[in-house]
N, C-alpha and C. Protein backbone atom coordinates (compact mmCIF):
# COMPACT_ATOMS: atom_id res chain seq x y z
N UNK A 1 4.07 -40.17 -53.37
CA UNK A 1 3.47 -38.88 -53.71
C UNK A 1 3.91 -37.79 -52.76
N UNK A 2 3.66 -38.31 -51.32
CA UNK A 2 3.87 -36.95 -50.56
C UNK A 2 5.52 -36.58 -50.32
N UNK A 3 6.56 -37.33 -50.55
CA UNK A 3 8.12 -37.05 -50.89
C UNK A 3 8.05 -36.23 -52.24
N UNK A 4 7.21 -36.61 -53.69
CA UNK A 4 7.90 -36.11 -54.58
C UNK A 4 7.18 -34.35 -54.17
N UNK A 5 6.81 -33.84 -53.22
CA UNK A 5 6.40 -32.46 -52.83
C UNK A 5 7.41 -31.87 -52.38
N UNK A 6 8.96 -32.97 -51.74
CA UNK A 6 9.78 -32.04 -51.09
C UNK A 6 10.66 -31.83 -52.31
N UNK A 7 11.54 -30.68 -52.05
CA UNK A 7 12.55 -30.31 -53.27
C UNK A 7 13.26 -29.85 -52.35
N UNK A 8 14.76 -29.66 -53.32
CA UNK A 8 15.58 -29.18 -53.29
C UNK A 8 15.67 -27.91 -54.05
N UNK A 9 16.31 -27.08 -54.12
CA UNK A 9 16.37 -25.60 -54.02
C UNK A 9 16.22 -25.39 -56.01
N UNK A 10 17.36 -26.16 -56.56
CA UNK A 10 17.48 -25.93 -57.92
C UNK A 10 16.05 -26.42 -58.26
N UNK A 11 15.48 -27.73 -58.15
CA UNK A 11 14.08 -27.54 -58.23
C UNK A 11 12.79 -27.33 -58.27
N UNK A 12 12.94 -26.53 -57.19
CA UNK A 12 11.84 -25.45 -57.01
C UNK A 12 12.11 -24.66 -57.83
N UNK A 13 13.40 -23.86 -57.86
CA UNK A 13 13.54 -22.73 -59.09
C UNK A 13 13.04 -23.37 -60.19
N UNK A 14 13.54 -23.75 -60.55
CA UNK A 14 13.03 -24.58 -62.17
C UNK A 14 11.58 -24.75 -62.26
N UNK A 15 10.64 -25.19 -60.99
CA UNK A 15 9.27 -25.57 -61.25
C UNK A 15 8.59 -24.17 -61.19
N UNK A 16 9.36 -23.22 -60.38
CA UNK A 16 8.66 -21.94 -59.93
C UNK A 16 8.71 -20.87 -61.61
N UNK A 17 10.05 -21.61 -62.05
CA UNK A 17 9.78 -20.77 -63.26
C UNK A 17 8.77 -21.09 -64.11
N UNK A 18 8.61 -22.48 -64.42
CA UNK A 18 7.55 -23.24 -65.53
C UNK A 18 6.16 -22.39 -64.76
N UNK A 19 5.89 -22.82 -63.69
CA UNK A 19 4.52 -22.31 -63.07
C UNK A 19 4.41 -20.61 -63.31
N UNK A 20 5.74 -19.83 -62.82
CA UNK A 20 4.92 -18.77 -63.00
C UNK A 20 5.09 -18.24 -64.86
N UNK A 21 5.37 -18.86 -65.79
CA UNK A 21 5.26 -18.67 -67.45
C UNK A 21 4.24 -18.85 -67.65
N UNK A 22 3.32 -20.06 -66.69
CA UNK A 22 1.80 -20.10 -67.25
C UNK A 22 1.02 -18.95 -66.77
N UNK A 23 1.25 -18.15 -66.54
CA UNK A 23 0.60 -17.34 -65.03
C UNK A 23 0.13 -18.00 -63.86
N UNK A 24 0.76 -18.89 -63.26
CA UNK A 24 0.44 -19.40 -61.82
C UNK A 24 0.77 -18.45 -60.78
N UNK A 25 -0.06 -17.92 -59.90
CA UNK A 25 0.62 -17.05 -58.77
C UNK A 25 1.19 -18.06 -57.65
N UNK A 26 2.41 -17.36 -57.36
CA UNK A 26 2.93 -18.49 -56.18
C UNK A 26 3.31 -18.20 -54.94
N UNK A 27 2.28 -18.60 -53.83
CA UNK A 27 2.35 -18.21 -52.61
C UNK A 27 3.63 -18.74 -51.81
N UNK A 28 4.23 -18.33 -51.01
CA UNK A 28 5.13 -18.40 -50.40
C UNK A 28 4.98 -18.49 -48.77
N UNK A 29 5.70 -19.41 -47.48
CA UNK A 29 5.59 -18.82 -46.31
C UNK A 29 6.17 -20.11 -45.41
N UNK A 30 6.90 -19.81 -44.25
CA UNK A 30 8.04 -20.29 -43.98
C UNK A 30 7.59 -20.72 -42.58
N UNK A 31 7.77 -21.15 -41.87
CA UNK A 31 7.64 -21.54 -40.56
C UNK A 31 8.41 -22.87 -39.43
N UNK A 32 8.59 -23.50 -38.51
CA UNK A 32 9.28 -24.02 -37.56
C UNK A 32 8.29 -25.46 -37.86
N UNK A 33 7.16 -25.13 -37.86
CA UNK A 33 5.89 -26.09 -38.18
C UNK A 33 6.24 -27.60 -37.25
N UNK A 34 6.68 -27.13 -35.74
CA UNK A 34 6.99 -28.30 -35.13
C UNK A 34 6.26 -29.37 -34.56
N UNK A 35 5.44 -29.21 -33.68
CA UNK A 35 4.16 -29.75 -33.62
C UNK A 35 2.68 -29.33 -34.62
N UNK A 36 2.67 -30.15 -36.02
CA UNK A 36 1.27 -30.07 -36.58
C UNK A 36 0.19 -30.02 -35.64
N UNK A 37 -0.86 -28.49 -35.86
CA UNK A 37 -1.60 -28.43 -35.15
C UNK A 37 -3.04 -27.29 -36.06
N UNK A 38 -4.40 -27.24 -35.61
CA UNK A 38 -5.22 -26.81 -36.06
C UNK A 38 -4.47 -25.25 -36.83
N UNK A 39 -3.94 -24.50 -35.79
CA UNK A 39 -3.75 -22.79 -36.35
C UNK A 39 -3.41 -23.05 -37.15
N UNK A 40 -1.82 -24.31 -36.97
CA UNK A 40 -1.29 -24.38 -38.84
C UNK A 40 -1.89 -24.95 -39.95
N UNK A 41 -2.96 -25.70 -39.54
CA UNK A 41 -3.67 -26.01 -40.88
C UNK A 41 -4.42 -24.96 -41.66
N UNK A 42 -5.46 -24.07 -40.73
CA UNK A 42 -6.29 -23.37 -41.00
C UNK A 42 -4.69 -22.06 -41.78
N UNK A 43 -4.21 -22.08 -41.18
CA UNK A 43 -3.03 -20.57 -41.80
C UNK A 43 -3.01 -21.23 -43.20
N UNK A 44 -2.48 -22.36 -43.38
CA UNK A 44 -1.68 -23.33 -44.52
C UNK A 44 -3.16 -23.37 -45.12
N UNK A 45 -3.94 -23.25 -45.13
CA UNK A 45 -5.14 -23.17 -46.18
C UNK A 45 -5.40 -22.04 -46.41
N UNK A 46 -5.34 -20.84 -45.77
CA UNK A 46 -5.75 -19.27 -46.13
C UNK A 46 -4.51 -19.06 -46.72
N UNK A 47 -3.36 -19.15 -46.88
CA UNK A 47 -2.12 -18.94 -47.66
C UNK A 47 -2.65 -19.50 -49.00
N UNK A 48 -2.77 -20.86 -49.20
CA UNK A 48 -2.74 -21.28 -50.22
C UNK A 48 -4.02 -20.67 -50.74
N UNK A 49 -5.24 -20.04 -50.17
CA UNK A 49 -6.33 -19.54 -51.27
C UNK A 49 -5.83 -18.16 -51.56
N UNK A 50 -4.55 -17.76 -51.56
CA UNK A 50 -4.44 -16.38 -51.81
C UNK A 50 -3.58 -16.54 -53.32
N UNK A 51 -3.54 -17.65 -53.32
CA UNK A 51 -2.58 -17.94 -55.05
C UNK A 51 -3.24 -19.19 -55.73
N UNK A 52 -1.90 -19.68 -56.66
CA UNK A 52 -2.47 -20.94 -57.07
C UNK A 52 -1.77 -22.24 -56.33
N UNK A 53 -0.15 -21.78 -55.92
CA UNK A 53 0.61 -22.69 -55.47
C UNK A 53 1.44 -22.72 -54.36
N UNK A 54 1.00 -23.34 -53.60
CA UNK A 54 1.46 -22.76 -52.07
C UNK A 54 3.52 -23.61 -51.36
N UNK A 55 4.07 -22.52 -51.95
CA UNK A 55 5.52 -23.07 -51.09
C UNK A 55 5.90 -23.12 -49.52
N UNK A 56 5.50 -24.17 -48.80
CA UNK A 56 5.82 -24.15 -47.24
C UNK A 56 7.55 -24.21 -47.05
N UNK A 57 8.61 -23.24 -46.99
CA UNK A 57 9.84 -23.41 -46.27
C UNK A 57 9.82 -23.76 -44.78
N UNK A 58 10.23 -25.02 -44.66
CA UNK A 58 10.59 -25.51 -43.24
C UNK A 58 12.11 -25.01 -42.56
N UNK A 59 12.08 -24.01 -41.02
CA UNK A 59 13.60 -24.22 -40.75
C UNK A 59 14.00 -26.09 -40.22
N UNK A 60 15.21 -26.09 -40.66
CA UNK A 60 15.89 -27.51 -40.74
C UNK A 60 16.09 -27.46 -39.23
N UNK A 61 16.33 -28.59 -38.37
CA UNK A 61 16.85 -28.08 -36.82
C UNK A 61 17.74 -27.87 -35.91
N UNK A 62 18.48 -27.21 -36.57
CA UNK A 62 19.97 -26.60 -35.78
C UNK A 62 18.85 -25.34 -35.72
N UNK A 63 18.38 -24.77 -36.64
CA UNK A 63 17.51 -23.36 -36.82
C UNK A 63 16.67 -23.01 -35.93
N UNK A 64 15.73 -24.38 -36.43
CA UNK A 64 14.70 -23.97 -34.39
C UNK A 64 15.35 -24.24 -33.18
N UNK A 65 16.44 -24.71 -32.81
CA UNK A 65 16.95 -24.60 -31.93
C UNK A 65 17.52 -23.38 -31.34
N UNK A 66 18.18 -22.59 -32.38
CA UNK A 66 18.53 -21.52 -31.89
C UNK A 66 17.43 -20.61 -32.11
N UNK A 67 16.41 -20.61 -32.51
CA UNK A 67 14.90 -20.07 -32.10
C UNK A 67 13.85 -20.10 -31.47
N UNK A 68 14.26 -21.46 -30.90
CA UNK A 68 13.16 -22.00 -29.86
C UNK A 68 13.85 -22.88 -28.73
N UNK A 69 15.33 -22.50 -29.03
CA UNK A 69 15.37 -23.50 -27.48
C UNK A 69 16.02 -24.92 -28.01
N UNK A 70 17.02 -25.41 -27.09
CA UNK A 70 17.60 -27.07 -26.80
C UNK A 70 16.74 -27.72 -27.10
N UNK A 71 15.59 -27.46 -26.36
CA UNK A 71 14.60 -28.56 -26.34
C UNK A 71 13.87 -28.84 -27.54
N UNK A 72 13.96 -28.36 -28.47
CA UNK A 72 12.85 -28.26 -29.70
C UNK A 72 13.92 -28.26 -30.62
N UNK A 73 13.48 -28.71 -32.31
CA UNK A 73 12.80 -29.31 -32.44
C UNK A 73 11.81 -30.76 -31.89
N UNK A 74 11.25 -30.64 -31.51
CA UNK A 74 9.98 -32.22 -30.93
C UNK A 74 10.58 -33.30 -32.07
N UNK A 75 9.73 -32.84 -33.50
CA UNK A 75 9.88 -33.28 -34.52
C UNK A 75 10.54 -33.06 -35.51
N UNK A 76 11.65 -34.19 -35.55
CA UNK A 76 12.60 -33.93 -37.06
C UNK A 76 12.27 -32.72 -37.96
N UNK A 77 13.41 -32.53 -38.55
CA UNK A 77 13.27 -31.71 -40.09
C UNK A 77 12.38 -32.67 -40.92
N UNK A 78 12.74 -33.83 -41.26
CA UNK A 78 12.61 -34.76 -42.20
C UNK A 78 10.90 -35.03 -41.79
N UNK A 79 10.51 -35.27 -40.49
CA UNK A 79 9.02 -35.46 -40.10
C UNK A 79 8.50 -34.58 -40.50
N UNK A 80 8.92 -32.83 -39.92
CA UNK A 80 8.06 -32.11 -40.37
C UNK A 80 8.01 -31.70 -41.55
N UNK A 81 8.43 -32.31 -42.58
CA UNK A 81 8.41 -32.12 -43.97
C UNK A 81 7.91 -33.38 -44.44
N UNK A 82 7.75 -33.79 -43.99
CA UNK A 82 6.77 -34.87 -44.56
C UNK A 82 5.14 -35.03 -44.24
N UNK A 83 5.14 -34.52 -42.74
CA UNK A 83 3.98 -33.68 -42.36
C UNK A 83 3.10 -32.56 -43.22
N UNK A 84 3.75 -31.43 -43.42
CA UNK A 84 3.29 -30.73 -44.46
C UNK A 84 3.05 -31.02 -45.47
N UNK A 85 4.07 -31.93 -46.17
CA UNK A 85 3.73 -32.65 -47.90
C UNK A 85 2.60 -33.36 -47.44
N UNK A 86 2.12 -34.07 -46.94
CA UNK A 86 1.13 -34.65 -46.58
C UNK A 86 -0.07 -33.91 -46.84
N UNK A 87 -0.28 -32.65 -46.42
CA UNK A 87 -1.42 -31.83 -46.82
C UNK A 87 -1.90 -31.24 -47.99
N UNK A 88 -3.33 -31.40 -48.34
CA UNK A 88 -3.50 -31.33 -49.66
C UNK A 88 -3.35 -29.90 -50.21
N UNK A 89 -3.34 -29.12 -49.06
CA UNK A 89 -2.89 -27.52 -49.55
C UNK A 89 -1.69 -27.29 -49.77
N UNK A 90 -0.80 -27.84 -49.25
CA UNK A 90 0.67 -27.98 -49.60
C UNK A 90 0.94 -28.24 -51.45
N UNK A 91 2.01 -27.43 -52.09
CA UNK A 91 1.99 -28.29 -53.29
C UNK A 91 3.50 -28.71 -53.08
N UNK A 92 4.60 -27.67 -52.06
CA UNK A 92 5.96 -28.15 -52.20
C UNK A 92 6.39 -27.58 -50.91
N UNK A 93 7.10 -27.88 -50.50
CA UNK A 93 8.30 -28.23 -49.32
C UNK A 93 9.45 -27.98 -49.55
N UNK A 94 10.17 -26.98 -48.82
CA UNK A 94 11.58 -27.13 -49.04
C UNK A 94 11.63 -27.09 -47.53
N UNK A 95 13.12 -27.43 -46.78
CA UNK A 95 14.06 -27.19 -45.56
C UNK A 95 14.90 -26.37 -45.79
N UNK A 96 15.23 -25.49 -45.18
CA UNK A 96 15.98 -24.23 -45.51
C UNK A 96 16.95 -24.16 -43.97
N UNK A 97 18.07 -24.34 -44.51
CA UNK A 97 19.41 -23.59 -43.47
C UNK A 97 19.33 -22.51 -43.43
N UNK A 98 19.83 -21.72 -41.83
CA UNK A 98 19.82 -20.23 -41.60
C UNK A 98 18.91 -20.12 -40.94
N UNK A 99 18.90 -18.81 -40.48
CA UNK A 99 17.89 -18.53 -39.05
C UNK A 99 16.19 -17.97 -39.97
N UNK A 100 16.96 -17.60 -41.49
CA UNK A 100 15.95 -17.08 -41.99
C UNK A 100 15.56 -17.38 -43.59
N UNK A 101 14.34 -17.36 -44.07
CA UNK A 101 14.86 -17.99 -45.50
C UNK A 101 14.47 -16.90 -46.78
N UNK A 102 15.62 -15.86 -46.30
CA UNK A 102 15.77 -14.75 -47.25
C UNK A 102 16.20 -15.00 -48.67
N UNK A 103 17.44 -15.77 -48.63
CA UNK A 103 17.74 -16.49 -49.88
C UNK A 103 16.97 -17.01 -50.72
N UNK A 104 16.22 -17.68 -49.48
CA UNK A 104 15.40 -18.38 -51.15
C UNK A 104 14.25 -17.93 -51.53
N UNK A 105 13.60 -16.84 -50.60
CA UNK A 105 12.68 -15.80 -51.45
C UNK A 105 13.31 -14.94 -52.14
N UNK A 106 14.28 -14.36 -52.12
CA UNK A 106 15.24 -13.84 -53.23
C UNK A 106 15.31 -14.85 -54.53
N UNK A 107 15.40 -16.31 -54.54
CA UNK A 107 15.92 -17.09 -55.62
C UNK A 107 14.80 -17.25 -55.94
N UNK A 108 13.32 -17.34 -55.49
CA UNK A 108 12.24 -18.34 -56.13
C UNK A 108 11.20 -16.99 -55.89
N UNK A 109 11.57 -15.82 -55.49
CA UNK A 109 11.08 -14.61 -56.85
C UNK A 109 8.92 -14.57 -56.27
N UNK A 110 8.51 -15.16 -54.93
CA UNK A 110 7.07 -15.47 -54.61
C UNK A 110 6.24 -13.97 -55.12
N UNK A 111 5.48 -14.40 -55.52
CA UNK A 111 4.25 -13.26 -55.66
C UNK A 111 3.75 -13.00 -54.88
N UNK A 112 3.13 -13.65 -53.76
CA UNK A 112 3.15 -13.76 -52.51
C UNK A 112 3.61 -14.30 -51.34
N UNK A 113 3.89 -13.40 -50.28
CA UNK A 113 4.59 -13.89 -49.27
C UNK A 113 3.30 -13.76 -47.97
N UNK A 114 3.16 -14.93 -47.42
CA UNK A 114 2.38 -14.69 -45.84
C UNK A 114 2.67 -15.57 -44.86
N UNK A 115 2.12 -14.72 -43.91
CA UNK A 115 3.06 -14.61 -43.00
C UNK A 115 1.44 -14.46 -41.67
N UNK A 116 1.88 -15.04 -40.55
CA UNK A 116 0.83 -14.99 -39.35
C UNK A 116 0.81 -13.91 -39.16
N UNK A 117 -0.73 -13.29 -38.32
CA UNK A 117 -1.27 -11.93 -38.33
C UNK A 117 -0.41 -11.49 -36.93
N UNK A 118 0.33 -12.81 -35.99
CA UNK A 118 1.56 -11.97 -34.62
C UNK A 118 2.44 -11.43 -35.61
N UNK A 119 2.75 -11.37 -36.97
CA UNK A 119 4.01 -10.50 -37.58
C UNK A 119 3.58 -9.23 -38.05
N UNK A 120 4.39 -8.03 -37.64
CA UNK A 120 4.14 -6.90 -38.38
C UNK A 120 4.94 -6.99 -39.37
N UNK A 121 4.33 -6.83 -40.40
CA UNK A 121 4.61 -6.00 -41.91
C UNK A 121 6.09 -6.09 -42.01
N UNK A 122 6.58 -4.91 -41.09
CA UNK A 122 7.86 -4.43 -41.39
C UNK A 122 9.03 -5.70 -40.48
N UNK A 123 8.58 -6.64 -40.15
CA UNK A 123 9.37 -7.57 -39.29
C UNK A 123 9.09 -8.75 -40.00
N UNK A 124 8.83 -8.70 -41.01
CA UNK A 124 8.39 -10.07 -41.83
C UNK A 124 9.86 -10.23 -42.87
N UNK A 125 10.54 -11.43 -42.39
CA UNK A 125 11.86 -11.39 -43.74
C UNK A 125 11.48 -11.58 -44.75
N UNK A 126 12.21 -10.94 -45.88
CA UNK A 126 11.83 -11.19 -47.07
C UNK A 126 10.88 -9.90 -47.77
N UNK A 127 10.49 -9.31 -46.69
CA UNK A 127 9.02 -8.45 -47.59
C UNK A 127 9.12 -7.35 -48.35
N UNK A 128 10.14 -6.89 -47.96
CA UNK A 128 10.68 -5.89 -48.48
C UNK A 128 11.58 -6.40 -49.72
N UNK A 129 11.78 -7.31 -50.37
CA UNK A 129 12.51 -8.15 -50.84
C UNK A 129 10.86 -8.43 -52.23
N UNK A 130 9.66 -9.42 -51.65
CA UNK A 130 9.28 -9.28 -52.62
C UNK A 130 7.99 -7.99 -52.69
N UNK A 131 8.45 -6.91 -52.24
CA UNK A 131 7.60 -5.55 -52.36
C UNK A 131 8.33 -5.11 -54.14
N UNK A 132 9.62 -5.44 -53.26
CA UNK A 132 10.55 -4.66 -54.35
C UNK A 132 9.90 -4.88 -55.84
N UNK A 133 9.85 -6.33 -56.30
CA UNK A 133 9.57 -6.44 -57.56
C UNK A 133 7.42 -6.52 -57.61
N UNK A 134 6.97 -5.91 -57.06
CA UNK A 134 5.61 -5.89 -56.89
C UNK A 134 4.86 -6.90 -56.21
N UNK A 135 5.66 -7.77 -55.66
CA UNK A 135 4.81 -8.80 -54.76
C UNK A 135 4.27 -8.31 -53.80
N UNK A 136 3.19 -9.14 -53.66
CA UNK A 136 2.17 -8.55 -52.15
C UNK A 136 2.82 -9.22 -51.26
N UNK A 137 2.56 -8.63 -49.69
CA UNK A 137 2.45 -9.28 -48.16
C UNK A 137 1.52 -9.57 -47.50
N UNK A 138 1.05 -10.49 -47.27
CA UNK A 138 -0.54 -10.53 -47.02
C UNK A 138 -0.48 -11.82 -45.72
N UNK A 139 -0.93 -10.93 -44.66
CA UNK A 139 -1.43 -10.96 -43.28
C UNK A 139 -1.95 -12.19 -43.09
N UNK A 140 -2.19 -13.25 -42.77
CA UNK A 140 -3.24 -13.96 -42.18
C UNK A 140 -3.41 -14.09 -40.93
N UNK A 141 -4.82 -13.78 -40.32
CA UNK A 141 -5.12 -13.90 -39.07
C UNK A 141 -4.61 -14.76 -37.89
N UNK A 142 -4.50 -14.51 -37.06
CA UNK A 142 -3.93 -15.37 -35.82
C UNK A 142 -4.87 -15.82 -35.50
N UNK A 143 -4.76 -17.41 -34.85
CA UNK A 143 -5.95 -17.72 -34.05
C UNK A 143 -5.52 -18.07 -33.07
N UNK A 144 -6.24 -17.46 -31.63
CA UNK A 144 -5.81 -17.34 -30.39
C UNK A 144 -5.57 -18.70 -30.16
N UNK A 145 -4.64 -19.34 -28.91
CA UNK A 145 -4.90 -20.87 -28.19
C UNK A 145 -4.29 -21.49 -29.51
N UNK A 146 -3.88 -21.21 -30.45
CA UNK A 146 -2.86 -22.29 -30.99
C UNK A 146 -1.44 -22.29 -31.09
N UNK A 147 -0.85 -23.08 -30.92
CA UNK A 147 0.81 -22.44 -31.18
C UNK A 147 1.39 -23.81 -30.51
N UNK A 148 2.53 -24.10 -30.76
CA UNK A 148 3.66 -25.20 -30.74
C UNK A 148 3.67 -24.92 -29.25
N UNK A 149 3.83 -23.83 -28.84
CA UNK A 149 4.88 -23.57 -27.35
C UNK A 149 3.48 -23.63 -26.32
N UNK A 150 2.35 -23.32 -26.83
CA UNK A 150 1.01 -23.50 -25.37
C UNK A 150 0.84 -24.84 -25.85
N UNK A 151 0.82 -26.09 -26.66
CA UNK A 151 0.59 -27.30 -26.32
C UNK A 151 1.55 -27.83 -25.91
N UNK A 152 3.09 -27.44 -25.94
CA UNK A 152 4.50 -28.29 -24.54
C UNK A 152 3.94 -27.48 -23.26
N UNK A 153 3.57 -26.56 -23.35
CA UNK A 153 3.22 -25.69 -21.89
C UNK A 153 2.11 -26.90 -21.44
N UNK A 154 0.92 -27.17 -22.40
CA UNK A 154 0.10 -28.23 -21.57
C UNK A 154 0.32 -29.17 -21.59
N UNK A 155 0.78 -30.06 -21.90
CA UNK A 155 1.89 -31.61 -22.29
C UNK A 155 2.10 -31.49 -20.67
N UNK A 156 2.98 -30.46 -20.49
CA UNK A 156 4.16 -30.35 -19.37
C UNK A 156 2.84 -30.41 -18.11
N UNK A 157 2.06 -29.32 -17.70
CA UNK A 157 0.88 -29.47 -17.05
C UNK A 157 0.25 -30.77 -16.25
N UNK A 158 -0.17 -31.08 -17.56
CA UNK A 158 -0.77 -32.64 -17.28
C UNK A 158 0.32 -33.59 -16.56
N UNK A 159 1.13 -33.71 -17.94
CA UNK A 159 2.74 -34.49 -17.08
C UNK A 159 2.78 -34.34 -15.31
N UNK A 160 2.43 -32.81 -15.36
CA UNK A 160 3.25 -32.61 -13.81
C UNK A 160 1.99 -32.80 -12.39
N UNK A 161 0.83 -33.02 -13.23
CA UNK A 161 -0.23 -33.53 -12.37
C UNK A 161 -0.04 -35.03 -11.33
């Protein structure tokens, strides 16, 4: 069950079209998602109540590397996509090459795109992209004390005790 959530690119198009003919709204939103942790669950559930069908794009990890450093990815592409399919707010998964995944909000057309409340508006890829054809951008709150990079900061801490 939680594999047949990941796709490949032609398949998502294809499902994104069937879904949005019924009127399904389809949320969209992309992230590194390296260490699964509370902020990303709680984000990955306020995304998905803003539509009907929530698309998580994972960067693959040559990507977070050159976004986060040698040291990271922690966890595989392949883990953290199986991680996310795992969640019941999740409905699909893709891995996306490139630093950014403009392309494939260009190809799969989201009604909504969101994005964490550290992004402004105008620094969000893609938004201007689905403004164009009337899609919303919609904010979700940050929650302080969570994030990939303050739990290696405390990992490391403890470690060095």
């Amino acid at each position: 069950m939680i594999n047949k959530k990941i796709k490949k690119i032609s398949e998502l198009k294809k499902l994104v079209a069937e879904l949005k003919s019924k009127g399904e709204k389809i949320v969209f939103t992309n992230g590194c998602f390296d260490i699964l942790h509370l902020g990303h669950i709680l984000y990955l559930e306020k995304s998905k109540s803003k539509g009907d069908k929530l698309i998580v794009a994972i960067n693959n990890d040559e990507s977070v590397r050159k976004l986060k450093g040698n040291s990271r990815p922690i966890t595989s592409e392949s883990g953290r996509a199986i991680l996310i399919a795992a969640l019941e707010t999740v409905d699909y998964v893709i891995i996306f090459n490139g630093l950014t995944p403009l392309e494939l909000i260009k190809t799969l057309k989201p009604d909504i795109l969101t994005k964490g409340g550290d992004w402004k508006t105008k620094d969000i890829v893609g938004a201007d992209v689905v403004q164009s054809y009337g899609g919303k951008i919609i904010s979700i709150p940050y929650i302080e004390g969570y994030s990939t990079s303050s739990i290696i900061s405390k990992i490391q801490r403890v470690n060095l005790r």
